[in-house]
Protein backbone atom coordinates (compact mmCIF):
# COMPACT_ATOMS: atom_id res chain seq x y z
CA UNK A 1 24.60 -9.06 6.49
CA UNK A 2 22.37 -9.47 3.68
CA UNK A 3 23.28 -6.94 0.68
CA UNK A 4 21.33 -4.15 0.95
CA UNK A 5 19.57 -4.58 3.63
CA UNK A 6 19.79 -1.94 6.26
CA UNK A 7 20.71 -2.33 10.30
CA UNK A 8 20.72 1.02 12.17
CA UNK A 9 22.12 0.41 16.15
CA UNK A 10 20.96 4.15 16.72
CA UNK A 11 17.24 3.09 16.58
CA UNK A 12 17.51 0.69 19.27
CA UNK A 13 15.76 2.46 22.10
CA UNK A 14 11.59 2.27 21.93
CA UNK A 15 9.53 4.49 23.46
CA UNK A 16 6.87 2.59 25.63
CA UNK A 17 2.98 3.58 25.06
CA UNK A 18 0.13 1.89 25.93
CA UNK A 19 -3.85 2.51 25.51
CA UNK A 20 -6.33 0.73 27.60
CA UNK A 21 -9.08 2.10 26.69
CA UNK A 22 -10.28 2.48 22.83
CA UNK A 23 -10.85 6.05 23.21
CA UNK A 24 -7.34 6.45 24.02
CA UNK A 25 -6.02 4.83 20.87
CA UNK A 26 -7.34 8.27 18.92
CA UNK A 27 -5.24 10.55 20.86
CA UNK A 28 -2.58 12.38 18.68
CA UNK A 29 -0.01 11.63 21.38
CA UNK A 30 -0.88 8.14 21.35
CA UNK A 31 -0.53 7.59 17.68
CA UNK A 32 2.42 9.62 17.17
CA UNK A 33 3.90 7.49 19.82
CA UNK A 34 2.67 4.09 18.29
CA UNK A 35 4.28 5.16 14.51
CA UNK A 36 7.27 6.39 16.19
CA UNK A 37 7.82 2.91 17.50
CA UNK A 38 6.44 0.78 14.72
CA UNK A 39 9.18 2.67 12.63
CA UNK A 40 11.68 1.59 14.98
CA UNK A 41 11.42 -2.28 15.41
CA UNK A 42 10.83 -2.44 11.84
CA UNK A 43 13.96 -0.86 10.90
CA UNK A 44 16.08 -2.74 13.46
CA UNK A 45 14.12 -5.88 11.83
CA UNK A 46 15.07 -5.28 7.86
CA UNK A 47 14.22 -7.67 5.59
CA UNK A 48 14.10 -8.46 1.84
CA UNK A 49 16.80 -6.03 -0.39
CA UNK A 50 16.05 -2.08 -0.07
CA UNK A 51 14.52 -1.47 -3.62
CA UNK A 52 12.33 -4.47 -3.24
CA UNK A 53 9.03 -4.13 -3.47
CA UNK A 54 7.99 -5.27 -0.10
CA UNK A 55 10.32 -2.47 0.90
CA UNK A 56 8.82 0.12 -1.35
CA UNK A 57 5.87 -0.43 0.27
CA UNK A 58 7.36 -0.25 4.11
CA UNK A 59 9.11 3.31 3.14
CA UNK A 60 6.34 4.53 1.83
CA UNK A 61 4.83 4.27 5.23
CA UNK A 62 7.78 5.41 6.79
CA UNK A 63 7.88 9.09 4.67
CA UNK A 64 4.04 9.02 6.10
CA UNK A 65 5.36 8.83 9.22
CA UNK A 66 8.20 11.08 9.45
CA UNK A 67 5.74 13.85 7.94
CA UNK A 68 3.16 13.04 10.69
CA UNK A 69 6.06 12.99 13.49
CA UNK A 70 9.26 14.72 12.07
CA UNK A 71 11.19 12.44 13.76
CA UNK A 72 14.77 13.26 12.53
CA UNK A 73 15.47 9.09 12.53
CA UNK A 74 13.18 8.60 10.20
CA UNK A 75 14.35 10.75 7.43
CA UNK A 76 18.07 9.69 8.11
CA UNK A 77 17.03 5.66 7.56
CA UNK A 78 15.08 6.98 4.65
CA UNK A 79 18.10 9.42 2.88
CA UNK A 80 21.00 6.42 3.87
CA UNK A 81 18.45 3.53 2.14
CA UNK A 82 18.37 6.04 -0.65
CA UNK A 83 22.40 6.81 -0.94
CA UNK A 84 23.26 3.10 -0.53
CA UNK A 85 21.20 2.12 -2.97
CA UNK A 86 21.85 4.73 -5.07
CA UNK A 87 18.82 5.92 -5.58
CA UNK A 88 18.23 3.07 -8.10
CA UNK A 89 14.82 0.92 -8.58
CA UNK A 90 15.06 -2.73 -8.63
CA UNK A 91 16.08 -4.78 -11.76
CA UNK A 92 14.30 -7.70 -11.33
CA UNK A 93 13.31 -8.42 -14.86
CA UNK A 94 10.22 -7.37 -17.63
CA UNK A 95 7.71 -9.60 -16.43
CA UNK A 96 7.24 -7.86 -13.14
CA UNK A 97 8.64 -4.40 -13.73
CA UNK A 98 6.02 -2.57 -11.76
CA UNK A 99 7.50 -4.00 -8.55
CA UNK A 100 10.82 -2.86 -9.61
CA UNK A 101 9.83 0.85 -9.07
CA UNK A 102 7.56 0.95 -5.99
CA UNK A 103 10.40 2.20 -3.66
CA UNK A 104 10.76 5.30 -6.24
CA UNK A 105 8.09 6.96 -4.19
CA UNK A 106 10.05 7.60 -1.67
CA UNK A 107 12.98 8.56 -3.88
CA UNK A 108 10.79 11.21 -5.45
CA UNK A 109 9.21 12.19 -1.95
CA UNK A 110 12.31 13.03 -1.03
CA UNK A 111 14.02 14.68 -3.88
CA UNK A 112 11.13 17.27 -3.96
CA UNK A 113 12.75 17.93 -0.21
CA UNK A 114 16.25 17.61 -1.21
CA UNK A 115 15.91 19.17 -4.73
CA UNK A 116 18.97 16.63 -5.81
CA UNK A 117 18.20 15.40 -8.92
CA UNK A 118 20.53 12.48 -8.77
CA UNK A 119 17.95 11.26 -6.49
CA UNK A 120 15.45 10.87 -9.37
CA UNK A 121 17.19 10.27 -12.23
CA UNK A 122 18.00 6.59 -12.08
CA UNK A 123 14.74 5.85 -11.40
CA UNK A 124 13.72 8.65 -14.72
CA UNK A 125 15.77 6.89 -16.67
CA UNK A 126 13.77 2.94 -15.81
CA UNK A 127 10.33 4.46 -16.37
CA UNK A 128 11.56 5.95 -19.77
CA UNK A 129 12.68 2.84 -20.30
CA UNK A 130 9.75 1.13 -19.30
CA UNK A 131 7.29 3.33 -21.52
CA UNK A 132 9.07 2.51 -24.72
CA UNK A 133 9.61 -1.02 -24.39
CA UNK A 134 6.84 -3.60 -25.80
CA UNK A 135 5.51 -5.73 -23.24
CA UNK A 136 6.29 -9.73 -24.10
CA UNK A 137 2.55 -11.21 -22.91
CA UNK A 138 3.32 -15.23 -21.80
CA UNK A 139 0.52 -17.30 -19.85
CA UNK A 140 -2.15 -15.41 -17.59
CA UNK A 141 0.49 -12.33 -18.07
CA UNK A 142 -0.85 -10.99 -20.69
CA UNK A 143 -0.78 -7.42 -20.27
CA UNK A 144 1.96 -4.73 -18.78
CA UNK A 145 0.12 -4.59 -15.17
CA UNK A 146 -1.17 -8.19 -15.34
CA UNK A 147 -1.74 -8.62 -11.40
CA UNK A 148 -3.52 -5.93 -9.53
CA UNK A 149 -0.90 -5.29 -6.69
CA UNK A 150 0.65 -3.67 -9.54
CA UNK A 151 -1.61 -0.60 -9.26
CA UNK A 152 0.33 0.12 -6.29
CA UNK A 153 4.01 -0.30 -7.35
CA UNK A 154 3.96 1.75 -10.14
CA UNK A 155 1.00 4.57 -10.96
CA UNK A 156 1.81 6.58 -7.99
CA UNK A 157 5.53 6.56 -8.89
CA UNK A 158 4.41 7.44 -12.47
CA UNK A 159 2.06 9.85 -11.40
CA UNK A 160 4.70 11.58 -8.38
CA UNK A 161 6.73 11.60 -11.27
CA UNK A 162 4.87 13.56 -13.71
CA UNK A 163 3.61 16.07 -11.48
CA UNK A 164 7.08 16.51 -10.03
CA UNK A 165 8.65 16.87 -13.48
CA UNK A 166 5.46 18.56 -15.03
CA UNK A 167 5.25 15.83 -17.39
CA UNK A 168 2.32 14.65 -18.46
CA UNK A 169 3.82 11.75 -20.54
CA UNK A 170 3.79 10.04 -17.32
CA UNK A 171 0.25 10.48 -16.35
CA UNK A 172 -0.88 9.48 -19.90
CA UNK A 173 1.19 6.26 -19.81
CA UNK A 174 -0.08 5.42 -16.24
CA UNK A 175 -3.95 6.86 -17.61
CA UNK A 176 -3.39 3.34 -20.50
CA UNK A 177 -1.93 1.12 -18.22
CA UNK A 178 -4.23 1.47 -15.44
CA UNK A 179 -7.14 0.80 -17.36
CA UNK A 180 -5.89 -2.09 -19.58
CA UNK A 181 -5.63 -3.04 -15.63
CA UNK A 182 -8.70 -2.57 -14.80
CA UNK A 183 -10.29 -3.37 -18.14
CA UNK A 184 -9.21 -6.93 -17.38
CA UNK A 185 -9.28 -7.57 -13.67
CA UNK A 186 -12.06 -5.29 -12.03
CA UNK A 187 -15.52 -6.86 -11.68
CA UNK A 188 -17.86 -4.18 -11.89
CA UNK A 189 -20.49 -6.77 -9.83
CA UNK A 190 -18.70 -6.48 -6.61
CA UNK A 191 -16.49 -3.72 -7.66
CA UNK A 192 -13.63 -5.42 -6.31
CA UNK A 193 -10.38 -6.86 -8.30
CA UNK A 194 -9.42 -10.38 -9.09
CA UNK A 195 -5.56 -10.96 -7.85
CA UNK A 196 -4.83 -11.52 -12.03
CA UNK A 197 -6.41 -12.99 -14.92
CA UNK A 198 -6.38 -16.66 -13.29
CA UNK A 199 -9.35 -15.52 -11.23
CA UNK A 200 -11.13 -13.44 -13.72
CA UNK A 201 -14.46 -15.54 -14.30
CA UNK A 202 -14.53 -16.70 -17.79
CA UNK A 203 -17.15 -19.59 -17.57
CA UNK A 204 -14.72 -21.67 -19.28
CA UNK A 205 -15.15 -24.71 -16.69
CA UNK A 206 -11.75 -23.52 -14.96
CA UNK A 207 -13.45 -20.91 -13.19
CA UNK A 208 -12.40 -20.40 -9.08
CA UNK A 209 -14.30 -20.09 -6.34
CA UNK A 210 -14.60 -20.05 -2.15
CA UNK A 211 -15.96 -22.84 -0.37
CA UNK A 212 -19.04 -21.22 0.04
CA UNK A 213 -19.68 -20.05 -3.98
CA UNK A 214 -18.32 -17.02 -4.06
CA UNK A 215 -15.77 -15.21 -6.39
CA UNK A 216 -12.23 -15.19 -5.06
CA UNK A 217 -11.08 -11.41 -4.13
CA UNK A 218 -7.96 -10.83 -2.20
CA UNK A 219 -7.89 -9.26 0.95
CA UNK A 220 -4.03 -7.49 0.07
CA UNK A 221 -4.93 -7.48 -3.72
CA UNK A 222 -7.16 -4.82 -3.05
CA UNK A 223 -5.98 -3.28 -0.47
CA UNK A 224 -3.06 -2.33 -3.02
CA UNK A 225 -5.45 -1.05 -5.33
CA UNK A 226 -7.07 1.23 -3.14
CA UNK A 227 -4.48 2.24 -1.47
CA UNK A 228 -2.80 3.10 -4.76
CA UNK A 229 -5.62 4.72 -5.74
CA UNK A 230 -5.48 7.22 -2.59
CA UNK A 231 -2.02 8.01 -3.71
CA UNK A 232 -2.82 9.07 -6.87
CA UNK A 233 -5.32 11.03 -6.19
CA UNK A 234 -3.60 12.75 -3.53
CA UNK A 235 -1.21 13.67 -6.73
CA UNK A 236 -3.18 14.40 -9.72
CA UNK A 237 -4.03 18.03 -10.68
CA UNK A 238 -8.15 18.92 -9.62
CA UNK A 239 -8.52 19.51 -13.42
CA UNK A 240 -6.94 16.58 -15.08
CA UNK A 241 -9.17 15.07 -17.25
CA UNK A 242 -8.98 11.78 -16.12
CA UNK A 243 -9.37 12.13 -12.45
CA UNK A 244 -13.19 11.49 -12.21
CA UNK A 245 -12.25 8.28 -13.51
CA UNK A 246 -10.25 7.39 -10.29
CA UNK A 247 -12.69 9.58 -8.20
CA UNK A 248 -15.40 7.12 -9.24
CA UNK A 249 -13.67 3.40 -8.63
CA UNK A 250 -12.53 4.70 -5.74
CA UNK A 251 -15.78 5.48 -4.22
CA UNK A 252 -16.96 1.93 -5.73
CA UNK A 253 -14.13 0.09 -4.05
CA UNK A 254 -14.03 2.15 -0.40
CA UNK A 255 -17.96 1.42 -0.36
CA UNK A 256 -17.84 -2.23 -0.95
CA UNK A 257 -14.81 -2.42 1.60
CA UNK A 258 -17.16 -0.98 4.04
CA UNK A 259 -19.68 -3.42 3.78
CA UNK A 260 -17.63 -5.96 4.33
CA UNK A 261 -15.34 -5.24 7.88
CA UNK A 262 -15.71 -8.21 10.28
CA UNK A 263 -16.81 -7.38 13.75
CA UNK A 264 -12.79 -7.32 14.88
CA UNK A 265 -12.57 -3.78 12.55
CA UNK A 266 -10.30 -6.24 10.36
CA UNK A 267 -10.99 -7.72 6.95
CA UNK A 268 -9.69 -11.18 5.84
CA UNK A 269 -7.48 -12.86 3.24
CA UNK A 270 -10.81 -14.10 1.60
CA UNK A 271 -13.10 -10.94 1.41
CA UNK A 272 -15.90 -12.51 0.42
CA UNK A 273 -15.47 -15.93 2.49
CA UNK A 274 -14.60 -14.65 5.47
CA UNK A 275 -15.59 -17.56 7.52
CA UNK A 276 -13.32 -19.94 5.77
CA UNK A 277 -10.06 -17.94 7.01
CA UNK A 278 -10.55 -16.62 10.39
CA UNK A 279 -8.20 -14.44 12.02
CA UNK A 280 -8.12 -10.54 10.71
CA UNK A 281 -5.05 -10.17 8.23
CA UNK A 282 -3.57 -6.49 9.00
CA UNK A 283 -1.27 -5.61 5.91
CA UNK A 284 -4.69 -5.36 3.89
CA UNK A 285 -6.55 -4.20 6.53
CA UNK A 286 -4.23 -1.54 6.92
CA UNK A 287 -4.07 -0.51 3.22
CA UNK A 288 -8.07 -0.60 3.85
CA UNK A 289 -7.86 2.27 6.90
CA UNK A 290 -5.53 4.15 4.99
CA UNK A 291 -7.63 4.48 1.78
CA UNK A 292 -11.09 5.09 3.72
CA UNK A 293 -9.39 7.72 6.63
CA UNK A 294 -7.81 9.54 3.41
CA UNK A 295 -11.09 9.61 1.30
CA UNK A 296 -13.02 11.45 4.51
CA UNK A 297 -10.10 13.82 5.37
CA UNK A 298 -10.00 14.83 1.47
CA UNK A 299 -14.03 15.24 1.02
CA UNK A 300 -14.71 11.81 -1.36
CA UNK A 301 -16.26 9.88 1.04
CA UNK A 302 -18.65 10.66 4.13
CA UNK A 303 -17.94 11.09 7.23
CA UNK A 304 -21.06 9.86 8.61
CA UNK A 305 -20.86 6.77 7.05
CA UNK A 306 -16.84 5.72 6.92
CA UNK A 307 -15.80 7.20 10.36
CA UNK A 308 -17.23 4.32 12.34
CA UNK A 309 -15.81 1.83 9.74
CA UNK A 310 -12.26 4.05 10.39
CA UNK A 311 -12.63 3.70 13.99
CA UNK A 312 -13.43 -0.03 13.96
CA UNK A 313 -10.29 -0.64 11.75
CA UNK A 314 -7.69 1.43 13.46
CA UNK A 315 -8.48 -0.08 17.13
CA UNK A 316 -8.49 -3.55 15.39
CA UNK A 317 -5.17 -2.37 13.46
CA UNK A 318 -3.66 -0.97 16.62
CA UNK A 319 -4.46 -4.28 18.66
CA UNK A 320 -2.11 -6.30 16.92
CA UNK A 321 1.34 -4.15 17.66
CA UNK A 322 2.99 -5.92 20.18
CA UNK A 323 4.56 -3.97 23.33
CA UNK A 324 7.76 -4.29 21.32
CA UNK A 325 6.07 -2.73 17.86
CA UNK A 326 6.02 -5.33 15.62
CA UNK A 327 3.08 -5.51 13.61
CA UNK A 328 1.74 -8.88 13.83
CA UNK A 329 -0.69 -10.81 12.00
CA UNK A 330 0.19 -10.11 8.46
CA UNK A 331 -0.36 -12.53 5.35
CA UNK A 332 3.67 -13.68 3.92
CA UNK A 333 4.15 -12.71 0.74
CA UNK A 334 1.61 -14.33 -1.56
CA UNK A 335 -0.85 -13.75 -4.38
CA UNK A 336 -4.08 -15.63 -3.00
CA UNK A 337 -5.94 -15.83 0.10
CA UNK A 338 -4.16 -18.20 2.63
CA UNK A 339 -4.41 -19.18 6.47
CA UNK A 340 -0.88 -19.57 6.79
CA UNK A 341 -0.22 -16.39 9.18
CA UNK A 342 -0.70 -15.74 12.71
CA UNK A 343 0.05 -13.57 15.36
CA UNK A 344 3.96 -13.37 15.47
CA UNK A 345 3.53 -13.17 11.34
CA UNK A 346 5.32 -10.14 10.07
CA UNK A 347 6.31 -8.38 7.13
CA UNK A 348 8.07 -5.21 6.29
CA UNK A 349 4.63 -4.27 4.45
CA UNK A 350 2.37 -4.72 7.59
CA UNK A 351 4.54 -1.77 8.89
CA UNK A 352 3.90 0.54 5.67
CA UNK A 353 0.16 -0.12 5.87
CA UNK A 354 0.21 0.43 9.53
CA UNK A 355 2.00 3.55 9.15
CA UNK A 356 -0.15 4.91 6.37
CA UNK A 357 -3.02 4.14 8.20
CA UNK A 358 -1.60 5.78 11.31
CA UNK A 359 -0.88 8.92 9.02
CA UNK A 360 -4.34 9.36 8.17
CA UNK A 361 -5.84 8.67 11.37
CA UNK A 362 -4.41 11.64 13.26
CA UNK A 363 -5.57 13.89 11.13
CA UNK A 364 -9.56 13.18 11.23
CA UNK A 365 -11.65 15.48 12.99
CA UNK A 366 -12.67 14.85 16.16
């Protein structure tokens, strides 16, 4: 068995749902059931080491979905990934530290259940670290959070952090950071992000673009971002004085999103060329439900407007879990928008996204 990597016989058994009709793929039941199952194949399917980043992404799904079902496997996968790992982040090296901290959300999610601070402080420790260390710029990487699935990885964990620890050191470092991020990646045209500086336009005669002229945005890139965005906002104080900020790109964003769903309630790897790569990818799409079912349920985006954008996604979502409850057509890890994925394509990721999505779903009004 791969180190670190966890197998669980117990969660063998799945529960078997169905939903024939659309309207039934609403019903609390229904979802509960879906997540509950979802959870299941994914864990007997591990993949990638625990405190990867793929992996931070997956649990952070999963703590959405024990919370929505308190289902008591779910918290045991999530408190034995946490002990065997001991409760450390990744160490993959400085250039993409972010990454090495995305599955501290879950650490801190559950220490503030726990109340263990061994559960926390390895992962303390790497972000202090992490503050007071220069960043060594080389190529296109030429800033801490170069690459804009960073704004997932690591400003909730900073900002979890701080609030946990009421620290504000934390929020300030993440308040920098995230717009250095944004600074250099976020085109305030389409108020979308390039994937990292290599798609920035620059008019330098290296500029990229789709087949049919347009800039190149990311389905996954952004779904990162504004799924990272939801997180942190769920987080920061009503007061802080830099919340407006995040308020306000995350209208942006979850209004150009909107405008863009394909007809399937999916989005695609290109978001602006859809045409060129057909075939709805789900991890981003997920990310994409999440964000938009959290902003209605929290009161920053209207109902009137995103609900039948929500609806469209989730039965679109939902369509692609096999009987079985894999998630299915998900981009591989990448940085760019491909057409190298299918139906049978999985990853760990497509589960988290599915599951946040799920976790958000439930809890509009009908």
């Amino acid at each position: 068995m791969k180190k670190g990597i966890l197998v669980l016989s117990a969660f063998l058994a799945m529960p078997c749902v169905s939903a024939s009709n659309p309207k039934d793929k609403f019903k609390p039941d229904y979802i509960k059931a879906q997540m509950i199952k979802t959870a299941r194949w994914q864990l007997n399917n591990p993949w990638h080491e625990l405190c990867d980043w793929t992996n931070g992404a997956f649990y952070s799904g999963l703590f959405a979905a024990w919370k929505t079902t308190n289902e008591k496997f779910i918290y045991d996968a999530m408190m034995y990934m946490g002990e065997i790992s001991h409760w450390s982040p990744c160490d993959t090296g400085p250039m993409d530290r972010a990454n090495d901290v995305a599955i501290g959300q879950t650490f801190i999610d559950l220490y503030r259940i726990e109340k263990n601070k061994d559960m926390i402080r390895p992962l303390t420790d790497t972000l202090e670290v992490f503050m007071s260390r220069p960043y060594n710029p080389r190529g296109h990487k030429v800033q801490t959070w170069w690459w804009c699935d960073a704004l997932f990885m690591e400003p909730p964990t900073l900002v979890k952090l701080g609030v946990t620890l009421n620290d504000d050191r934390f929020l300030k470092y993440n308040d920098l950071k995230y717009k250095e991020c944004y600074n250099l990646l976020y085109d305030k045209e389409e108020h979308l992000f390039a994937r990292d500086n290599m798609y920035v336009i620059k008019g330098d005669g290296k500029d990229k673009y789709e087949a049919n002229g347009k800039k190149v945005f990311w389905g996954r890139g952004n779904g990162w971002v504004v799924a990272g965005l939801a997180k942190i906002l769920t987080e920061l104080p009503a007061n802080y004085p830099e919340r407006l900020f995040y308020e306000k790109l995350f209208k942006e964003m979850c209004t150009k999103i909107a405008s863009i769903q394909q007809e399937d309630g999916l989005w695609r790897t290109s978001l602006l060329d859809p045409a060129s790569f057909p075939g709805g990818e789900v991890s981003g799409s997920g990310f994409f439900c999440y964000a938009l079912a959290w902003g209605i349920n929290n009161g920053l985006l209207d109902k009137k407007t995103f609900l039948p954008v929500v609806r469209k996604a989730w039965v679109g979502l939902d369509n692609n879990v096999n009987e079985k409850g894999r998630v299915g057509w998900v981009q591989p890890v990448g940085d760019y928008p491909v057409q190298n994925f299918n139906k049978n394509s999985w990853e760990v990721f497509g589960t988290g996204a599915y599951l946040l999505a799920g976790s958000e779903v439930i809890k509009l009004k009908r």
